[in-house]
N, C-alpha and C. Protein backbone atom coordinates (compact mmCIF):
# COMPACT_ATOMS: atom_id res chain seq x y z
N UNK A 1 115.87 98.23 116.53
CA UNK A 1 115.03 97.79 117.62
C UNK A 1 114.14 96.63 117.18
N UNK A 2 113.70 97.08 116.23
CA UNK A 2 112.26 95.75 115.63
C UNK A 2 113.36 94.44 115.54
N UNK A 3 114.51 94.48 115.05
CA UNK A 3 114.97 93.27 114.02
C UNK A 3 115.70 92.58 115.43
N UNK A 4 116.37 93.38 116.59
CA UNK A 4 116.54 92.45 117.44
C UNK A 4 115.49 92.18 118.34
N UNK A 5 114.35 92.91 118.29
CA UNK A 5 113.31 92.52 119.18
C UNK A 5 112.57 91.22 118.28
N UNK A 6 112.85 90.50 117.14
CA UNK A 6 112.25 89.04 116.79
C UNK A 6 113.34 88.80 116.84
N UNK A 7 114.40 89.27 116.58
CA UNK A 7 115.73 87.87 116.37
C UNK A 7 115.94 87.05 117.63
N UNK A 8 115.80 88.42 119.13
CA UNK A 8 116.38 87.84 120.32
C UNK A 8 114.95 86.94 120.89
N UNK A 9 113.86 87.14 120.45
CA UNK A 9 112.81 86.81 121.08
C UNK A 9 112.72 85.38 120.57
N UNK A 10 113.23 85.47 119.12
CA UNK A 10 112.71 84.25 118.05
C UNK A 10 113.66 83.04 119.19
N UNK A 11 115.35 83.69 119.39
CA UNK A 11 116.10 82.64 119.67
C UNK A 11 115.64 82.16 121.37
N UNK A 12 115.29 83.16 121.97
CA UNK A 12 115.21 82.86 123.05
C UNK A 12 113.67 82.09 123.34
N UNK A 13 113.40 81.55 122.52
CA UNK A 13 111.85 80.88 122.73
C UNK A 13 112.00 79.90 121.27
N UNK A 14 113.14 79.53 121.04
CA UNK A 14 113.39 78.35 119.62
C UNK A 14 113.14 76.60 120.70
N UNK A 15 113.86 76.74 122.03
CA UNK A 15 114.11 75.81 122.93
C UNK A 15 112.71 75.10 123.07
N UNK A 16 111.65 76.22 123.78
CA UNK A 16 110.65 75.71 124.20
C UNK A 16 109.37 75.07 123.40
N UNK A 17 109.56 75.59 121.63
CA UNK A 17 109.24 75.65 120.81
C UNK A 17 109.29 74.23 119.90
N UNK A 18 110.58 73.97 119.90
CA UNK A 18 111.09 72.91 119.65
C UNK A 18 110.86 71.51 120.40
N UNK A 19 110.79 71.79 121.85
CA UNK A 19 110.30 70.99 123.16
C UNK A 19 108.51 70.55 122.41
N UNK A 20 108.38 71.52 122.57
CA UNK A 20 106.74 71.04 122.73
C UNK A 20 105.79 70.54 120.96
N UNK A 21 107.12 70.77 119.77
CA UNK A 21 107.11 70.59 118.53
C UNK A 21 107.35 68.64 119.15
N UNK A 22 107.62 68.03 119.71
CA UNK A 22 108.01 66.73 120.02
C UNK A 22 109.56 66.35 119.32
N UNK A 23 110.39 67.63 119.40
CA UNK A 23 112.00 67.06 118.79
C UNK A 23 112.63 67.04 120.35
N UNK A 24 113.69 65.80 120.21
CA UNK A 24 114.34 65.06 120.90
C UNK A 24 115.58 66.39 121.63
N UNK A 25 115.58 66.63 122.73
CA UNK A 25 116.52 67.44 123.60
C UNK A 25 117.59 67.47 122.71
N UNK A 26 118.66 66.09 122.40
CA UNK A 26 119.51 66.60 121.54
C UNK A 26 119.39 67.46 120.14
N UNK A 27 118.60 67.53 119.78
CA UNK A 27 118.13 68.36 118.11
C UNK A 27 118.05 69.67 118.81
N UNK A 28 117.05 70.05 119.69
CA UNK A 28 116.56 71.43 120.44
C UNK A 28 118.21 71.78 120.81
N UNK A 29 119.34 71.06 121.84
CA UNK A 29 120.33 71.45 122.02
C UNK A 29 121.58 71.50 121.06
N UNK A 30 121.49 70.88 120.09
CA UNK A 30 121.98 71.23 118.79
C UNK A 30 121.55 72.82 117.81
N UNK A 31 120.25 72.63 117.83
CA UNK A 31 119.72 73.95 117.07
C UNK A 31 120.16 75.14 117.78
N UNK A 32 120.02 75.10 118.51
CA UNK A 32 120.54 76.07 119.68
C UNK A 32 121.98 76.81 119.30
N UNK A 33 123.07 75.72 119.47
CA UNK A 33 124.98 76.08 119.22
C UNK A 33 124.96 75.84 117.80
N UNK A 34 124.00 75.60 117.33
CA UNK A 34 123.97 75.88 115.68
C UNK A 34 124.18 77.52 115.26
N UNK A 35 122.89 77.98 115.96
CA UNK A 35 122.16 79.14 115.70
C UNK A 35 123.92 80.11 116.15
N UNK A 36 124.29 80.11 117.17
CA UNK A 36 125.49 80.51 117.54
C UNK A 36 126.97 80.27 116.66
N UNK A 37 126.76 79.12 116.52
CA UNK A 37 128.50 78.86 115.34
C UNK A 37 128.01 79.69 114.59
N UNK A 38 127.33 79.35 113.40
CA UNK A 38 126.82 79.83 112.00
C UNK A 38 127.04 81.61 112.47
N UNK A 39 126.46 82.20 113.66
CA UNK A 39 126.87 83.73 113.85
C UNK A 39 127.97 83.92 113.52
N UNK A 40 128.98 83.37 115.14
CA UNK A 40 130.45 83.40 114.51
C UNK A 40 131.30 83.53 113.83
N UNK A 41 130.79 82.51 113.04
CA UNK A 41 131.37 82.34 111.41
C UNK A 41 131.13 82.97 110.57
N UNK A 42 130.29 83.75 110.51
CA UNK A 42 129.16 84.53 109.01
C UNK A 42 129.60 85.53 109.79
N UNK A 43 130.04 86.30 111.22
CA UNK A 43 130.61 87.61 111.07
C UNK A 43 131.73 88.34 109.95
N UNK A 44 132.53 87.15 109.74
CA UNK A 44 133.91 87.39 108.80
C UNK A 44 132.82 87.56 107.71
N UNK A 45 132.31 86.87 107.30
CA UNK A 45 131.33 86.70 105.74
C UNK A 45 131.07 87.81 105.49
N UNK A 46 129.84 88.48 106.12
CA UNK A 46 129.39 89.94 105.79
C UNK A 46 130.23 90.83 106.31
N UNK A 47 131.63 90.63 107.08
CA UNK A 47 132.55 91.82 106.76
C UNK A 47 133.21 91.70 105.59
N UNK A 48 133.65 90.77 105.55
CA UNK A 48 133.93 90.43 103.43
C UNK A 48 133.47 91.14 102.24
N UNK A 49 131.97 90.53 102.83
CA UNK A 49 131.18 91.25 101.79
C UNK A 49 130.70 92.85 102.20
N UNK A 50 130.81 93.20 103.24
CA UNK A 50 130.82 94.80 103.18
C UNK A 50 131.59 95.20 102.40
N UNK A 51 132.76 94.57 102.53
CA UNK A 51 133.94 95.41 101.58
C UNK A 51 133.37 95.35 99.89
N UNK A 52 132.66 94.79 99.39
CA UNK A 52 132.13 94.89 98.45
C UNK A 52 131.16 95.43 97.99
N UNK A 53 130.24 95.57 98.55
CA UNK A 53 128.68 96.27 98.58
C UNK A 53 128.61 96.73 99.42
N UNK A 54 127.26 97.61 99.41
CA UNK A 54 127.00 98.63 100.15
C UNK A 54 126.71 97.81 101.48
N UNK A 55 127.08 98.22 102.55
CA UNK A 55 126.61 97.73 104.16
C UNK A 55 125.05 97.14 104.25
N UNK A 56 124.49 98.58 103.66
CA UNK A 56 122.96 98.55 103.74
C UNK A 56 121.85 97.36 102.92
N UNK A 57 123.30 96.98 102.06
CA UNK A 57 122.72 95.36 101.41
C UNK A 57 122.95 93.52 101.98
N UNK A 58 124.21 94.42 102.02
CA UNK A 58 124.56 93.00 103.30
C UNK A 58 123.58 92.59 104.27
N UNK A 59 123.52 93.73 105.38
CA UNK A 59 122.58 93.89 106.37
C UNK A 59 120.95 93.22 105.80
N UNK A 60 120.59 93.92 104.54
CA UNK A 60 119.29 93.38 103.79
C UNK A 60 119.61 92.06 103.83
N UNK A 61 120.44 91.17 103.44
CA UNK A 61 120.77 89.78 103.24
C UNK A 61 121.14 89.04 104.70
N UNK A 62 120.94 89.63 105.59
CA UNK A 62 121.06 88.74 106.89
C UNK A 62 119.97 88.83 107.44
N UNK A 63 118.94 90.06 106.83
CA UNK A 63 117.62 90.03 107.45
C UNK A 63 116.74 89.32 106.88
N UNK A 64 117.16 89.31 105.43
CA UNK A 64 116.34 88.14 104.58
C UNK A 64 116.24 86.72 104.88
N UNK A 65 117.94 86.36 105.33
CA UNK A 65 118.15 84.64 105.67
C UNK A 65 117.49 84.99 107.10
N UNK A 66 117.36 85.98 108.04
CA UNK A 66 116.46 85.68 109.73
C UNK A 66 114.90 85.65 109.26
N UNK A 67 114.39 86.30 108.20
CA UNK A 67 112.97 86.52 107.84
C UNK A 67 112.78 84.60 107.45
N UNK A 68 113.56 84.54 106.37
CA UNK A 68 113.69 83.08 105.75
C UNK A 68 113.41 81.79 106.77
N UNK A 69 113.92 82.55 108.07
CA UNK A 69 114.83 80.96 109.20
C UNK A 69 113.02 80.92 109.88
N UNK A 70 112.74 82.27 109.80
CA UNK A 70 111.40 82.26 110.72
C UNK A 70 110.07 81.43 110.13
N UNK A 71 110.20 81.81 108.54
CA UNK A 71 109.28 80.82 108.08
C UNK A 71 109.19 79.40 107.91
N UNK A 72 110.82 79.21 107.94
CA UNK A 72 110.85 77.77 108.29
C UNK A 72 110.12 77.36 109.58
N UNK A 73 110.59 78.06 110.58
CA UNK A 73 110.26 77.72 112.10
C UNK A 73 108.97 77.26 112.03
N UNK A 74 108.18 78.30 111.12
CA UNK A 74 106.85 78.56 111.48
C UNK A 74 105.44 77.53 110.83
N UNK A 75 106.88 76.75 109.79
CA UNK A 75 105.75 75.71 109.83
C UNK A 75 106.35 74.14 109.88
N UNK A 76 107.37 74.55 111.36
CA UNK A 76 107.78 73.21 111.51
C UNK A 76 106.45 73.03 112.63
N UNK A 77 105.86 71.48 112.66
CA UNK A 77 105.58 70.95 113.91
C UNK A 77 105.38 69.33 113.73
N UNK A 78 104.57 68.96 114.94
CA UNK A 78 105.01 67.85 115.71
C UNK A 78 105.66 66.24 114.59
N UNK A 79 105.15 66.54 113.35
CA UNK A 79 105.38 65.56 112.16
C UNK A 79 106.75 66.16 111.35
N UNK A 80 106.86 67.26 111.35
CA UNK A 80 108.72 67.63 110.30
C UNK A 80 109.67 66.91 111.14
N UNK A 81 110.84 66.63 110.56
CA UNK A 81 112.09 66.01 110.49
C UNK A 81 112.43 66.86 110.76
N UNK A 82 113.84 66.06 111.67
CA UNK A 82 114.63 67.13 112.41
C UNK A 82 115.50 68.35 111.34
N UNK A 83 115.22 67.60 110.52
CA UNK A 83 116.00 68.55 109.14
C UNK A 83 115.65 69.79 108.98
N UNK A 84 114.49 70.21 109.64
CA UNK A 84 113.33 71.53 109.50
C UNK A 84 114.16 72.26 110.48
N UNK A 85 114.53 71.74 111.91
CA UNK A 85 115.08 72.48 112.66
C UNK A 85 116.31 72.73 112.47
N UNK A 86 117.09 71.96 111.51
CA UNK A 86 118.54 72.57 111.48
C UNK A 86 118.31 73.68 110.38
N UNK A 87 117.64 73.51 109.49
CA UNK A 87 117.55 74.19 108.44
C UNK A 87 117.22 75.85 109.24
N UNK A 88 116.54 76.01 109.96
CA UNK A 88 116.05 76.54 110.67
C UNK A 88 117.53 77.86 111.48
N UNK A 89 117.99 76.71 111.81
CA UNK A 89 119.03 77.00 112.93
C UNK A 89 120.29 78.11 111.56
N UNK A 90 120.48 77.35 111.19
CA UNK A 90 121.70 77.48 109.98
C UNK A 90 121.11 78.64 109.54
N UNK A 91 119.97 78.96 108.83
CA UNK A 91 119.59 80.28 108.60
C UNK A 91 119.61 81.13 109.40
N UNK A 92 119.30 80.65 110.89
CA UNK A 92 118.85 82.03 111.33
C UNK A 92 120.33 82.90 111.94
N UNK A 93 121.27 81.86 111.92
CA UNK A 93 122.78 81.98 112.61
C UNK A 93 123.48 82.55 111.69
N UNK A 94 123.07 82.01 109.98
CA UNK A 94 123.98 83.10 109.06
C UNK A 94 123.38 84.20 109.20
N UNK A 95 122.19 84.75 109.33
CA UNK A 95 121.43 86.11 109.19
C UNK A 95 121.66 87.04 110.30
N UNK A 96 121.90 86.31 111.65
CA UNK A 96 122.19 87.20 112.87
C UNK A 96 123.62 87.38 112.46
N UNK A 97 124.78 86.84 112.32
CA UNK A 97 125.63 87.35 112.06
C UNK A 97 126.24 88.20 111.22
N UNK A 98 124.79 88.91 110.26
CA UNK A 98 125.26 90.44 109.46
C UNK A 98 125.19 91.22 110.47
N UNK A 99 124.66 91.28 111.77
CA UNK A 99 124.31 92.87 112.55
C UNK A 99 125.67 94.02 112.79
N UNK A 100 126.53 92.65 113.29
CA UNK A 100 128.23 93.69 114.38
C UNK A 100 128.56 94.75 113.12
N UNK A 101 129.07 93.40 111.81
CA UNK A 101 129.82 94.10 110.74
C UNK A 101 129.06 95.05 109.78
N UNK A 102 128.35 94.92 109.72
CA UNK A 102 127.15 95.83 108.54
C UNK A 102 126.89 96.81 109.73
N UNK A 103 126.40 96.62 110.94
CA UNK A 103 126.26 98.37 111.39
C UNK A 103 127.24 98.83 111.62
N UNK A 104 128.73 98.21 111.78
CA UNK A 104 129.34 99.09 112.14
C UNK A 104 130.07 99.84 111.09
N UNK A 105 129.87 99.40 109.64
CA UNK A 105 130.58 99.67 108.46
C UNK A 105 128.88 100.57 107.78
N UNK A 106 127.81 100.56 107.99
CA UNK A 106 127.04 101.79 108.07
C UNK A 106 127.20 102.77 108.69
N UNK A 107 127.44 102.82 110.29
CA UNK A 107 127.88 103.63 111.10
C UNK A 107 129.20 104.84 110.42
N UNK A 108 129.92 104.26 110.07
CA UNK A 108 131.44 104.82 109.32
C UNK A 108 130.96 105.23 108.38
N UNK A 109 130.50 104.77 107.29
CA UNK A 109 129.98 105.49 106.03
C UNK A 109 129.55 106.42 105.69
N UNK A 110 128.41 106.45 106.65
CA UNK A 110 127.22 107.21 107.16
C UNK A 110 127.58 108.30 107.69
N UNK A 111 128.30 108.33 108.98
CA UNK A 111 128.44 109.72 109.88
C UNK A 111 130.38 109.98 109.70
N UNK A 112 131.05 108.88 109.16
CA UNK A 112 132.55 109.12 109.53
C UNK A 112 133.26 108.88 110.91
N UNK A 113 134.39 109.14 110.92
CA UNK A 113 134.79 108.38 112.46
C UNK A 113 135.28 109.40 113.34
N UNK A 114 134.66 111.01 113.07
CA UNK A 114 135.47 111.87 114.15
C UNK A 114 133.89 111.05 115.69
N UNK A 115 133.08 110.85 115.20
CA UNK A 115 132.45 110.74 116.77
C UNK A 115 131.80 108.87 116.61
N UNK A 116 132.71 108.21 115.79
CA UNK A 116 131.63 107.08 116.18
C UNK A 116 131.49 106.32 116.80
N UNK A 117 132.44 106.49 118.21
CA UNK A 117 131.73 105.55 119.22
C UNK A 117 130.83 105.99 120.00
N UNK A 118 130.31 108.07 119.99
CA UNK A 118 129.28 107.78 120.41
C UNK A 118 127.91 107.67 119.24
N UNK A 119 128.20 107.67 118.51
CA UNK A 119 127.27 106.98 117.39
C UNK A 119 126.93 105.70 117.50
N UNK A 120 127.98 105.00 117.49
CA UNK A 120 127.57 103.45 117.52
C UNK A 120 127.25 103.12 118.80
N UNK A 121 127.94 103.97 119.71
CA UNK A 121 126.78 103.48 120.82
C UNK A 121 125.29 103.66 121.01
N UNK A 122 124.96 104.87 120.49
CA UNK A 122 123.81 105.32 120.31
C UNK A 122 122.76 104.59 119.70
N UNK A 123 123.24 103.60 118.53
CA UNK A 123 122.99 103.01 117.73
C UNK A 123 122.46 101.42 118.56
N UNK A 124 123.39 101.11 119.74
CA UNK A 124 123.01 99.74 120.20
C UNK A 124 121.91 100.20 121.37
N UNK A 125 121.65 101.16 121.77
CA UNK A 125 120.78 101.26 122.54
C UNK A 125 119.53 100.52 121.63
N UNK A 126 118.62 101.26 120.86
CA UNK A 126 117.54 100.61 120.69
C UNK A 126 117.74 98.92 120.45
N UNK A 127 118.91 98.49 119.75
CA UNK A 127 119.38 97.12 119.79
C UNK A 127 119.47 96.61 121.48
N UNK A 128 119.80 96.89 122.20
CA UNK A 128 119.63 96.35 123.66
C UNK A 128 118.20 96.38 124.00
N UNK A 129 117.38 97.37 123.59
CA UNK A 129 116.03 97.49 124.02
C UNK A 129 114.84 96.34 123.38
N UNK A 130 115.48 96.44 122.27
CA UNK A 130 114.82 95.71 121.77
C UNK A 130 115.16 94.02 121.92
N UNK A 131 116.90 93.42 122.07
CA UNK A 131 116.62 92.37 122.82
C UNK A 131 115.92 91.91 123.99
N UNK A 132 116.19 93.06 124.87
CA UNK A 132 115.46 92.92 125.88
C UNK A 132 113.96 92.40 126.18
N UNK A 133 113.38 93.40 125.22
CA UNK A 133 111.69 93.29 125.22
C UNK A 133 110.86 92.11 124.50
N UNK A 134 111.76 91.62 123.49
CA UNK A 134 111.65 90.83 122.26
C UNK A 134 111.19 89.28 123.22
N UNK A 135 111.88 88.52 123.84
CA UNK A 135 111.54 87.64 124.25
C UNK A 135 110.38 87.91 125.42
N UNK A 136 110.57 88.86 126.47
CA UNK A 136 109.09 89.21 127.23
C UNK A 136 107.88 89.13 126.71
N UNK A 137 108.22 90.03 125.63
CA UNK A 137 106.68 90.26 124.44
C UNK A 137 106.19 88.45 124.01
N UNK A 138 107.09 87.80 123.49
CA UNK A 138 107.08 86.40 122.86
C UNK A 138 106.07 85.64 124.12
N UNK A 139 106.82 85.61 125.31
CA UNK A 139 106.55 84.36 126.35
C UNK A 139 105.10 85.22 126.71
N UNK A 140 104.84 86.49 126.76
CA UNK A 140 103.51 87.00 127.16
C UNK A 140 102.91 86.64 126.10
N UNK A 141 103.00 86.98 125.09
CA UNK A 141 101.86 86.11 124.24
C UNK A 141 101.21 84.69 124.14
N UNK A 142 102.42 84.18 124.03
CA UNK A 142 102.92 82.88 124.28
C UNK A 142 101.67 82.04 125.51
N UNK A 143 101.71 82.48 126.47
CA UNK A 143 101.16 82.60 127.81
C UNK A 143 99.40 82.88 127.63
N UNK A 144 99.24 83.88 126.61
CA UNK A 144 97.88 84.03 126.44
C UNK A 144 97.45 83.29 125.48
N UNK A 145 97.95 82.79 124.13
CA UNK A 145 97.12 82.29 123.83
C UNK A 145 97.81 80.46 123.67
N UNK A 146 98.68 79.80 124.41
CA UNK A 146 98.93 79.20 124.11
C UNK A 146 99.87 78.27 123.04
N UNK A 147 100.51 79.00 121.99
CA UNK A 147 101.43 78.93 120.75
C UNK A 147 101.83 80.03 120.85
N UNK A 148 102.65 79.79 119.46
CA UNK A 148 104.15 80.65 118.75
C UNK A 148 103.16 81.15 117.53
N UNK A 149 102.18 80.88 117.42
CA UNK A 149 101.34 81.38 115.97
C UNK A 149 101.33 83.14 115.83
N UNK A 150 100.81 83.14 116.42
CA UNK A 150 101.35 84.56 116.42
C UNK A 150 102.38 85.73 117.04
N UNK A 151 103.22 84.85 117.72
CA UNK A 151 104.47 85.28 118.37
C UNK A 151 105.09 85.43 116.86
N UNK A 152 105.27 84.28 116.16
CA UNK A 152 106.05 84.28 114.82
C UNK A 152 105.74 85.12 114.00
N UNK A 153 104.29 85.36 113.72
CA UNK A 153 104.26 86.18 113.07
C UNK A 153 104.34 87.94 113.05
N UNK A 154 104.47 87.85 114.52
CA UNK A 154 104.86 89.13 114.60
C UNK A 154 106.16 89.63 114.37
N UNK A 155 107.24 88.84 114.54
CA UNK A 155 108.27 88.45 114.39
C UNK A 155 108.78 88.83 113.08
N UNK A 156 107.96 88.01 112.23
CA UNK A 156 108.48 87.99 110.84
C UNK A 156 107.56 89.38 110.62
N UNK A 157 107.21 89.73 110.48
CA UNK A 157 106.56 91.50 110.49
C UNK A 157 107.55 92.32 110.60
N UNK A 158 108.12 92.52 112.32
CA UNK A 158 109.03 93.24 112.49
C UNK A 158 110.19 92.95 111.82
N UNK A 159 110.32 92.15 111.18
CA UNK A 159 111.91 91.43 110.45
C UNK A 159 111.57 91.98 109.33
N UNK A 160 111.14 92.04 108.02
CA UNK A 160 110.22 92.65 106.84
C UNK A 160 110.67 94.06 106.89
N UNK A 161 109.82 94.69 107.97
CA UNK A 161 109.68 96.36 108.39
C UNK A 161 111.37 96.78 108.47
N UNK A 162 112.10 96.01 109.33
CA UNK A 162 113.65 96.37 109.22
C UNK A 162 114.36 96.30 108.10
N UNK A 163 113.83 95.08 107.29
CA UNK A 163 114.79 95.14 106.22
C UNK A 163 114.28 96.03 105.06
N UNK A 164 112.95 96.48 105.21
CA UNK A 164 112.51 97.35 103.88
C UNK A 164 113.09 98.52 104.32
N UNK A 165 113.25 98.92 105.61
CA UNK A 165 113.50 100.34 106.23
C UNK A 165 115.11 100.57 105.94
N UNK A 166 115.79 98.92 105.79
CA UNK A 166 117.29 99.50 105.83
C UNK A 166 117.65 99.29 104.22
N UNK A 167 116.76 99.00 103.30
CA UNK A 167 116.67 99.32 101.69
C UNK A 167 116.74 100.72 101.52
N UNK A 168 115.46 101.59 102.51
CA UNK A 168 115.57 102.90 102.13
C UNK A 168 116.42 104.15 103.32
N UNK A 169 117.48 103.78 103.60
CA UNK A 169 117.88 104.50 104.31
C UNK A 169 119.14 104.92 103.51
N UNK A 170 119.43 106.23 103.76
CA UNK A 170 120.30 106.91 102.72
C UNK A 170 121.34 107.65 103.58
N UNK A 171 122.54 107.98 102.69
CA UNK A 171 123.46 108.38 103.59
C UNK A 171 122.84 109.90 103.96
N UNK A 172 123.12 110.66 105.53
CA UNK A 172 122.59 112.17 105.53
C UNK A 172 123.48 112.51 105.10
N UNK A 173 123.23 114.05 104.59
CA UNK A 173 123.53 114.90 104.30
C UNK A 173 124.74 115.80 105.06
N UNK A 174 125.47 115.48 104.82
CA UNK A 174 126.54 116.51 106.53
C UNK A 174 126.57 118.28 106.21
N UNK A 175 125.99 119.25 106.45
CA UNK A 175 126.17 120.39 106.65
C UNK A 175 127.14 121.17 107.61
């Protein structure tokens, strides 16, 4: 819930962010299908690398490059080069693209496959909830005080809290 409530909030408020940072529509609409290829592409990656390491590290390493993409964000403004925003983009597109393959190769690990589609469904609920809310929360803040200053940083909070939480999560116990 936390990690897509900044990821979806972060992306869905990068546009307006970028707008009012003074970068040129094409850079903002570039960063944008950046943030998207780089997913795409980095899905195969961290299914790769699931097959090698544990899920629960992979996953750590896509939350690290979205934690990473945010601090870039966070201290691009109206004077950085557009270089800040791709840099930006490219991170945050390899890091969203650990979620599909790392939960669903936790999911399996974890519980096995006599029930896991309703597991993994179970599993995207708080992920839907939390896209959902993630950008509302952003633009209401946003709205009160004027900036991303602390939209971001809440952001990168909830990004932190997910990835320390999915360091310590252990396989249960099946009785």
């Amino acid at each position: 819930l936390l990690s897509q409530f900044a990821q979806v909030g972060t992306i869905q408020n990068q546009v307006p962010f970028f707008e009012e940072a003074g970068f040129p529509v094409s850079v903002t609409a570039g960063a944008l299908g950046a943030v998207g290829l780089c997913s795409a592409m980095t899905k195969f990656g961290f299914g790769w690398l699931c097959d090698r390491i544990q899920a629960k590290y992979a996953l750590a390493i896509g939350l690290a490059l979205q934690s990473a993409s945010l601090i870039v964000l966070m201290n691009i403004d109206a004077a950085s080069p557009a270089s800040m925003a791709w840099l930006y983009a490219i991170s945050m597109g390899l890091g969203i693209g650990s979620w599909l393959p790392t939960m669903s190769m936790l999911v399996s690990s974890y519980f096995g496959m006599a029930n896991y589609g309703a597991i993994f469904g179970a599993v995207t609920i708080p992920y839907a909830v939390g896209s959902a809310v993630g950008p509302l929360v952003a633009g209401g803040m946003y709205d009160a005080s004027g900036n991303y200053d602390t939209v971001f940083v809440l952001f990168l909070a909830c990004l932190l809290v997910s990835l320390v939480t999915i360091l310590l999560t252990r396989r249960p116990v099946m009785r």
